[in-house]
C-alpha atoms as a PDB file:
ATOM      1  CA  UNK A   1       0.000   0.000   0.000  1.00  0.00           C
ATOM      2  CA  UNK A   2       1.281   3.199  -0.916  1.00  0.00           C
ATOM      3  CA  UNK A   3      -0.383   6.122   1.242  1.00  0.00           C
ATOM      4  CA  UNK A   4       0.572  10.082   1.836  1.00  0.00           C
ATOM      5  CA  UNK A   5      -2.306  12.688   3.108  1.00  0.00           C
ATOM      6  CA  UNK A   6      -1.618  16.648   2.657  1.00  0.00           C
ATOM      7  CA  UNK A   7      -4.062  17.386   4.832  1.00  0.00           C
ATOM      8  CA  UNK A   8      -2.851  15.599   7.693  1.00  0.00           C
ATOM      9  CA  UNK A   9       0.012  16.604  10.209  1.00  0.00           C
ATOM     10  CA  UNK A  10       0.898  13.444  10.661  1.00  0.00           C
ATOM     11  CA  UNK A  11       2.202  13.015   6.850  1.00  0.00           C
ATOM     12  CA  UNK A  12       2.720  16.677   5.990  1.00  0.00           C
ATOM     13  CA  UNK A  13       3.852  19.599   9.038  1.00  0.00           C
ATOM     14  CA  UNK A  14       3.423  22.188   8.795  1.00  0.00           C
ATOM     15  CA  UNK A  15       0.024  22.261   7.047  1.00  0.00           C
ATOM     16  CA  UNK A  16      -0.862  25.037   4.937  1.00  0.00           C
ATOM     17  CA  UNK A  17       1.826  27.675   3.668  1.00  0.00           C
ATOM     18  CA  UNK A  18       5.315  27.526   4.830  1.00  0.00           C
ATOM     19  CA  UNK A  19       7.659  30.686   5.130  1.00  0.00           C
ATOM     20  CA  UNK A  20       9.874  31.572   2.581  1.00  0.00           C
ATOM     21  CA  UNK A  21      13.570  29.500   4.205  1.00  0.00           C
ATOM     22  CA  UNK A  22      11.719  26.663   6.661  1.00  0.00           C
ATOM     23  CA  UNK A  23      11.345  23.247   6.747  1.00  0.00           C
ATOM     24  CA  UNK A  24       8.777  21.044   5.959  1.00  0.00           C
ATOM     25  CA  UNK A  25       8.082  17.238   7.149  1.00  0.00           C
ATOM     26  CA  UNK A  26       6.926  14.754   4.692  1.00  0.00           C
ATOM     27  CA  UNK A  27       5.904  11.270   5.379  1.00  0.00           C
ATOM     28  CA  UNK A  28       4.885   8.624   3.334  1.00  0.00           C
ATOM     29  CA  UNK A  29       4.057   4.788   4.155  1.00  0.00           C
ATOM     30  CA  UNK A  30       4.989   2.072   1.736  1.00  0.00           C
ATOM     31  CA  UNK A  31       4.721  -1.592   2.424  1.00  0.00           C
ATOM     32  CA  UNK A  32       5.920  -1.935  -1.616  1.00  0.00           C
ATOM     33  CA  UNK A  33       9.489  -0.959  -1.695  1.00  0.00           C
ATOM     34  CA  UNK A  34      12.130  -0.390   0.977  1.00  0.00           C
ATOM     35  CA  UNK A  35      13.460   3.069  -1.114  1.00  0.00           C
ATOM     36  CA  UNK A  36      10.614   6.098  -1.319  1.00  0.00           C
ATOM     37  CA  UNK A  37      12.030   9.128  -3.123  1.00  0.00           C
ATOM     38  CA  UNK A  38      10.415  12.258  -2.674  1.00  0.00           C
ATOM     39  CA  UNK A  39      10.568  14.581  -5.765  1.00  0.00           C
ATOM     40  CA  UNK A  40      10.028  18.161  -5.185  1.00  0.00           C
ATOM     41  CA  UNK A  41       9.886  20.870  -8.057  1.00  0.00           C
ATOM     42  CA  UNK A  42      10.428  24.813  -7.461  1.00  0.00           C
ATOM     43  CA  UNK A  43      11.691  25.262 -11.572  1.00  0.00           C
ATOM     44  CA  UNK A  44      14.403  22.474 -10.979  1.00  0.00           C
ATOM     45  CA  UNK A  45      13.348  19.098  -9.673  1.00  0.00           C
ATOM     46  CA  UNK A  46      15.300  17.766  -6.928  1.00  0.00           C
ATOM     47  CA  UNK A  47      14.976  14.249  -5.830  1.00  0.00           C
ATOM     48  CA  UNK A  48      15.209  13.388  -1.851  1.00  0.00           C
ATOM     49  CA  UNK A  49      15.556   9.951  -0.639  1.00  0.00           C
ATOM     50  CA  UNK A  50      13.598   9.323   2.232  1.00  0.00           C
ATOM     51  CA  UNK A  51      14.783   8.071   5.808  1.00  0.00           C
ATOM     52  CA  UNK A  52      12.778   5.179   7.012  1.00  0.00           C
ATOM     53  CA  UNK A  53      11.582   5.735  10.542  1.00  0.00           C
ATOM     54  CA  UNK A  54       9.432   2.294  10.690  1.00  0.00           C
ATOM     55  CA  UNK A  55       6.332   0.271  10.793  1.00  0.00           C
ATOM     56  CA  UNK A  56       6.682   1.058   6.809  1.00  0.00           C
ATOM     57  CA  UNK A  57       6.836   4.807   7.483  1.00  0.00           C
ATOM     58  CA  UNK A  58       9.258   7.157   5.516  1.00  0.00           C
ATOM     59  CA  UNK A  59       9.981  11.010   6.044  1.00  0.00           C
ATOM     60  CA  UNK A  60      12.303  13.312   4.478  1.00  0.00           C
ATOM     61  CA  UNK A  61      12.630  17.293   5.908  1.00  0.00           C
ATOM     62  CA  UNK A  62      13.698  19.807   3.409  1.00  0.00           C
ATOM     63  CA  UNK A  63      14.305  23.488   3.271  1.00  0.00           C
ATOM     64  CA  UNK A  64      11.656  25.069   1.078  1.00  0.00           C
ATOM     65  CA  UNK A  65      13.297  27.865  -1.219  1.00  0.00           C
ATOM     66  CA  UNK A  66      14.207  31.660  -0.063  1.00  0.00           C
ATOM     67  CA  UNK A  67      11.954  33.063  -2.030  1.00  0.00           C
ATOM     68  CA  UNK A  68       7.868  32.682  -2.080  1.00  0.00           C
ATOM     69  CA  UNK A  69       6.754  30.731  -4.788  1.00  0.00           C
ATOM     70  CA  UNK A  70       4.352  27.346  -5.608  1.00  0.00           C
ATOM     71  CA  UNK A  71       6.218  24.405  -4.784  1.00  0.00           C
ATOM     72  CA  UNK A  72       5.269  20.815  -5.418  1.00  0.00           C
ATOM     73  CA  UNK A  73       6.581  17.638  -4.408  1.00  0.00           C
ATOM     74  CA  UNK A  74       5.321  13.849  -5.212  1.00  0.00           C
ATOM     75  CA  UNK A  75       6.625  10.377  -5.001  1.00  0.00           C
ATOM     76  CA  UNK A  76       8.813   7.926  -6.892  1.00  0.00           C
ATOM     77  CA  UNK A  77       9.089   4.230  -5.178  1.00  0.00           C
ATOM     78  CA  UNK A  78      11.422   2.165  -6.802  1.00  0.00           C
ATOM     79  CA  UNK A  79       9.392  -1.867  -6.742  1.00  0.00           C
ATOM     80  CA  UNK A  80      10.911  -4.611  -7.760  1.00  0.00           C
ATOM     81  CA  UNK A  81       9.345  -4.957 -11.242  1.00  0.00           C
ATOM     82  CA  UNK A  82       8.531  -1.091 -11.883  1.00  0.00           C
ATOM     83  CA  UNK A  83       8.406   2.236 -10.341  1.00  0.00           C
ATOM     84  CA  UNK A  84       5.774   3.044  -9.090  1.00  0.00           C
ATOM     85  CA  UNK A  85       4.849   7.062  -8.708  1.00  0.00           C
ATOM     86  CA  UNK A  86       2.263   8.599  -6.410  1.00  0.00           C
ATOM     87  CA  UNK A  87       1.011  12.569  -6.151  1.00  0.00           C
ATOM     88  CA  UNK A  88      -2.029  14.222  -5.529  1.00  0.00           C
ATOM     89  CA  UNK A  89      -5.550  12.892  -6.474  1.00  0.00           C
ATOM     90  CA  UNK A  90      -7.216  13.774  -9.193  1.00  0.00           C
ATOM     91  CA  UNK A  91      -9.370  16.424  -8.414  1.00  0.00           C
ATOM     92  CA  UNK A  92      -5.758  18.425  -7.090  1.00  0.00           C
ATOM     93  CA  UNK A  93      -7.537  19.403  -3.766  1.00  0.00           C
ATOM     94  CA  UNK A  94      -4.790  17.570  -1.749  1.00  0.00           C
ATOM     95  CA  UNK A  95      -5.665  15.348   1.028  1.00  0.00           C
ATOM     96  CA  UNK A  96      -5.131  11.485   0.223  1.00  0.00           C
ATOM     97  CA  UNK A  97      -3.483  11.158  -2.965  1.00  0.00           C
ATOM     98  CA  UNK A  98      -3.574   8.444  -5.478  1.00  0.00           C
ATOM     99  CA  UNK A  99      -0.662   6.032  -7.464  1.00  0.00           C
ATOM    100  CA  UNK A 100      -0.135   6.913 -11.206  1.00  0.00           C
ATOM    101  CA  UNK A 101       1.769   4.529 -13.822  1.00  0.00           C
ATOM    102  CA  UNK A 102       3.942   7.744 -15.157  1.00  0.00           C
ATOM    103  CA  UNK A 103       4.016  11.231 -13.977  1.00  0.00           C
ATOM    104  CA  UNK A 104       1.716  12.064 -11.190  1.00  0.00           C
ATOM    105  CA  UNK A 105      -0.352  15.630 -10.582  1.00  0.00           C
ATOM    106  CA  UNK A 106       2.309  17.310  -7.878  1.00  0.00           C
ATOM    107  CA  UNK A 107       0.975  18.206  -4.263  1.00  0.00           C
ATOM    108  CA  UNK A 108       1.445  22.223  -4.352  1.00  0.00           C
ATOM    109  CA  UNK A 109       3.097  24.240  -1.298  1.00  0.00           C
ATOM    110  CA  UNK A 110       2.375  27.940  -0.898  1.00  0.00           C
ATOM    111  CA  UNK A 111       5.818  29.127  -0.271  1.00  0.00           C
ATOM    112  CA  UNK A 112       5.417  32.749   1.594  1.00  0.00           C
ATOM    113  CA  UNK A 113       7.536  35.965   2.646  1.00  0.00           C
ATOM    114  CA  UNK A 114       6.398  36.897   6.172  1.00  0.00           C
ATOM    115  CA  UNK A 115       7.507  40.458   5.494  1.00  0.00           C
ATOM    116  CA  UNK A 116       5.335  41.111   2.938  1.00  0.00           C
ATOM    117  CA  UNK A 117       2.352  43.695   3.059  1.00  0.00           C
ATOM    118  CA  UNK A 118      -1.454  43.857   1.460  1.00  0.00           C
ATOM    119  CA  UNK A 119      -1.284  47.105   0.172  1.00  0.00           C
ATOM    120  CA  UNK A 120      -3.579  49.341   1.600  1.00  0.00           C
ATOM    121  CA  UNK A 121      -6.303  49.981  -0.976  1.00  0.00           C
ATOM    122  CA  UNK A 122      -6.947  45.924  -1.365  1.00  0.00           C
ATOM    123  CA  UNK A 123      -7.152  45.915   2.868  1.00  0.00           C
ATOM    124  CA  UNK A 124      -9.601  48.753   2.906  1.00  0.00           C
ATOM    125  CA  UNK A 125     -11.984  47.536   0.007  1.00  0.00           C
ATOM    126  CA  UNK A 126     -11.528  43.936   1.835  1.00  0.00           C
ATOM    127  CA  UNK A 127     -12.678  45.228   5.088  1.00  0.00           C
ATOM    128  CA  UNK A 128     -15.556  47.310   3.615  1.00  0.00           C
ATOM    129  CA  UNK A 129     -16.497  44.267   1.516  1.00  0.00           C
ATOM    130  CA  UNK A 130     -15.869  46.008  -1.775  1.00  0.00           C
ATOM    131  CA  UNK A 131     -14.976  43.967  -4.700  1.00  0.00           C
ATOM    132  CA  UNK A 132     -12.984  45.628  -7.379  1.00  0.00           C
ATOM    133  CA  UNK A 133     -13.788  45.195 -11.382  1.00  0.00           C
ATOM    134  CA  UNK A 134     -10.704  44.967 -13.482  1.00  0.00           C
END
């Protein structure tokens, strides 16, 4: 079985968006392979091998980039037959994702800068619940 949930702090922490230079926890469990790779994307893909921490449990914890961006990972587990590759599910919502043959759909990380401001006009038209037409 091949399992990893985005939405869950026990295979993904911290949930949500991570700031712009920290570290993120994935885990995965695999009972198919004794190798998980985790492949992460942020315009280069880097692949991460994954420490096994038992009872078919795998985690890897990585330094998002510097600067705020999308950033995906997904998962390549070497079998004995094939390779097997598992990502988000179909409907890219995140959560429990699903095992694909070839290139999976990525699980997406909001990578942010803590310094950064709303500028004031979208805060004030936000607060008085004013939409603005472009």
């Amino acid at each position: 079985m091949l399992f990893h949930d985005s939405h869950s702090a026990h295979y993904r922490s911290p949930l949500g968006a991570v700031k712009a230079g920290d570290t993120l926890t994935i885990r995965f469990w695999c009972d198919e392979s004794d190798t998980v790779l985790l492949r992460t994307w942020d315009g280069q893909e880097q692949l991460h091998t994954m420490a096994f921490i038992g009872k078919d449990h795998f985690e890897a914890t990585i330094t998002v980039p510097q600067t705020p961006m999308l950033f995906w990972y997904d998962f390549i587990i070497p079998r004995q037959f094939d390779v097997a590759r598992y990502g988000n599910n179909w409907d890219q919502l995140g959560g429990v994702g699903c095992y694909y043959e070839n290139h999976p759909v990525s699980y997406q990380v909001t990578v942010y800068d803590p310094a950064y401001t709303t500028p004031e006009y979208l805060r004030k038209n936000a607060e008085d619940g004013i939409l603005l037409e472009i």
